[in-house]
N, C-alpha and C. Protein backbone atom coordinates (compact mmCIF):
# COMPACT_ATOMS: atom_id res chain seq x y z
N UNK A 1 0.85 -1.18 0.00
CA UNK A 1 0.00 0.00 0.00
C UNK A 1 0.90 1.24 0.00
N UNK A 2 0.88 2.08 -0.77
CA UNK A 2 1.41 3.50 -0.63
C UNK A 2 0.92 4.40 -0.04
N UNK A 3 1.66 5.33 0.01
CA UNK A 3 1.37 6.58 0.96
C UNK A 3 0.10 7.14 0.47
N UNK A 4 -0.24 7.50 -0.70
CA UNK A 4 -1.60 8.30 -1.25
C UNK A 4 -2.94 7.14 -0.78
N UNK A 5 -2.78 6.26 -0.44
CA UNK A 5 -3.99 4.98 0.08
C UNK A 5 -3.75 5.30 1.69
N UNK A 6 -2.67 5.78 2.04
CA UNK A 6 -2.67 5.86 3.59
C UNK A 6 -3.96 6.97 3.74
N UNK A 7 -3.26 8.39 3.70
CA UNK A 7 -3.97 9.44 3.28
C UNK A 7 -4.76 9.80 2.73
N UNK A 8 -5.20 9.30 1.74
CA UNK A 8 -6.37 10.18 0.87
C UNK A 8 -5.94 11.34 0.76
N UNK A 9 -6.65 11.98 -0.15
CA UNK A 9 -6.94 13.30 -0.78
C UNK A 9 -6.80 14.43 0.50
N UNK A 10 -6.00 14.91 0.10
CA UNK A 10 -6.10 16.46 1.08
C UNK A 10 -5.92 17.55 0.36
N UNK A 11 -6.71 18.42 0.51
CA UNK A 11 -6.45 20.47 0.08
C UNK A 11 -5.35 20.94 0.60
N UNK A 12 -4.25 21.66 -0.72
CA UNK A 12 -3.37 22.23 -0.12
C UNK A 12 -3.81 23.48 1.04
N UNK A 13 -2.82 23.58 2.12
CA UNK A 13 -2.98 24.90 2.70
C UNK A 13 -1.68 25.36 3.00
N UNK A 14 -1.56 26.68 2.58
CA UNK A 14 -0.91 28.24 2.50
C UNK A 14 -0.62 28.76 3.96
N UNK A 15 0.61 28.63 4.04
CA UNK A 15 0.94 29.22 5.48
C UNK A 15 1.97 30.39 5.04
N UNK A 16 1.23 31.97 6.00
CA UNK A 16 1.90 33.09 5.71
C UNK A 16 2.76 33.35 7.01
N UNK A 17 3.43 33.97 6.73
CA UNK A 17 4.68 34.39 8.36
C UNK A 17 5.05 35.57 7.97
N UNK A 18 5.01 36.33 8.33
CA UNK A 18 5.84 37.71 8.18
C UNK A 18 6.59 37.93 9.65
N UNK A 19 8.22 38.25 9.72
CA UNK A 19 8.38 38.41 11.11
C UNK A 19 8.41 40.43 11.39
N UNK A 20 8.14 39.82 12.84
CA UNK A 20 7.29 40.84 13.49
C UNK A 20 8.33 41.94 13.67
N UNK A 21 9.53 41.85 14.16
CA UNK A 21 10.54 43.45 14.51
C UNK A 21 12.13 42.74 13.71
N UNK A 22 12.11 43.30 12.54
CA UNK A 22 13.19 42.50 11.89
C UNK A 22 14.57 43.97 12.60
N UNK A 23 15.17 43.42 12.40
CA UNK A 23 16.75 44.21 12.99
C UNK A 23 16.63 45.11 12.07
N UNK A 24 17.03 46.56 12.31
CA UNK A 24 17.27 47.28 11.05
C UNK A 24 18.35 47.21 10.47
N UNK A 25 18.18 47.83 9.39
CA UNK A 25 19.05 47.75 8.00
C UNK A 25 18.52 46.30 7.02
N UNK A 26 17.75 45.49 7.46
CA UNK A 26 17.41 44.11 7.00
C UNK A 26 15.78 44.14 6.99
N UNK A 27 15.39 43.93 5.67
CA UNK A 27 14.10 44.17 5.22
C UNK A 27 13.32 42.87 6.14
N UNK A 28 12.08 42.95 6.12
CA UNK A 28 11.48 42.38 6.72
C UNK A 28 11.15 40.65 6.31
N UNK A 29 11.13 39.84 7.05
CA UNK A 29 11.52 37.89 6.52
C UNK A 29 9.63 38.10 6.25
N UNK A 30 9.49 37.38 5.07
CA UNK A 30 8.52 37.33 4.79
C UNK A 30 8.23 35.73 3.65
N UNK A 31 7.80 34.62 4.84
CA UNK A 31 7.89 33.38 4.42
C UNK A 31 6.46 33.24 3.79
N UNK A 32 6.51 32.09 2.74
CA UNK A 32 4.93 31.49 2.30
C UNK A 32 5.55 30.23 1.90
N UNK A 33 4.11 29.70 2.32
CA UNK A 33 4.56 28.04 2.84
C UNK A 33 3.41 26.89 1.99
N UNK A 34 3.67 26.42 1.09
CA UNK A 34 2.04 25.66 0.45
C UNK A 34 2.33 24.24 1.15
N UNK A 35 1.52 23.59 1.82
CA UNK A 35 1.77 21.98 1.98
C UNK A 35 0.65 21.23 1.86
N UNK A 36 1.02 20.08 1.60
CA UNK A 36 -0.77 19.23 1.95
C UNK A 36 -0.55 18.50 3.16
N UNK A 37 0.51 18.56 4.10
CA UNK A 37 0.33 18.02 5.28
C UNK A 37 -0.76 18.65 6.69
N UNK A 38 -1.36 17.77 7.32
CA UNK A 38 -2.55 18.56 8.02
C UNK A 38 -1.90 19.69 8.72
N UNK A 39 -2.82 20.96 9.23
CA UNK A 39 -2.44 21.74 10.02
C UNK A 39 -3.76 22.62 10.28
N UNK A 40 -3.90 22.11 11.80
CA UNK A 40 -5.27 22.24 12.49
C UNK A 40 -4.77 23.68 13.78
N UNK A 41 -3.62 23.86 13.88
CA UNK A 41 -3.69 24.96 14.67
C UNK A 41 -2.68 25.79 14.23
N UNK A 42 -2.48 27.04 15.07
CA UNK A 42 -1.18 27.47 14.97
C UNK A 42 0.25 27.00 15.47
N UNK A 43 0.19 26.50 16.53
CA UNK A 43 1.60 25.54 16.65
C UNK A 43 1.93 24.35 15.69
N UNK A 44 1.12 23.87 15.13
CA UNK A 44 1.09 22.97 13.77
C UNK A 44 1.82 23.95 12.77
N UNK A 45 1.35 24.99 12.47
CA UNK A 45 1.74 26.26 11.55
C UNK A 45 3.26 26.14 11.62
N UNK A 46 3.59 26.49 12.90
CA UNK A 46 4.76 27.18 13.42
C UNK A 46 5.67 26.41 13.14
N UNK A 47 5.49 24.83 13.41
CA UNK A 47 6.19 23.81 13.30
C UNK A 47 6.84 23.24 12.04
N UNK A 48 5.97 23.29 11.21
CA UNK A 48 5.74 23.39 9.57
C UNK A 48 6.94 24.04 9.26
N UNK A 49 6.80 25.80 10.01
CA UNK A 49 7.36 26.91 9.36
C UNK A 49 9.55 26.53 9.76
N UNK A 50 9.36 25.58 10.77
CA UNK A 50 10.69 25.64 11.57
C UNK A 50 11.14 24.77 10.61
N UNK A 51 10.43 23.73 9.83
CA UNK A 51 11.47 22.90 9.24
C UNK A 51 12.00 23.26 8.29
């Protein structure tokens, strides 16, 4: 059995990050993230965002 029979079908979702007080002289980090792995909260988000 493969992975797509484990899972089924999932909707990608779009994770945005912008960080909040970037150091000056250094423009602001501004991440976007597409995955189809689940993500039901914001520490799910965050976690996503660390790897």
């Amino acid at each position: 059995m493969d992975k797509q029979n484990w899972y089924g079908p999932r909707a990608p979702t779009y994770i945005i990050a912008l960080e909040g007080n970037p150091p000056s002289g250094r423009e602001q980090i501004d991440m976007k993230l597409l995955t189809n792995l689940p993500v039901d909260d914001l520490s799910v988000a965050v976690e996503k965002l660390g790897w």
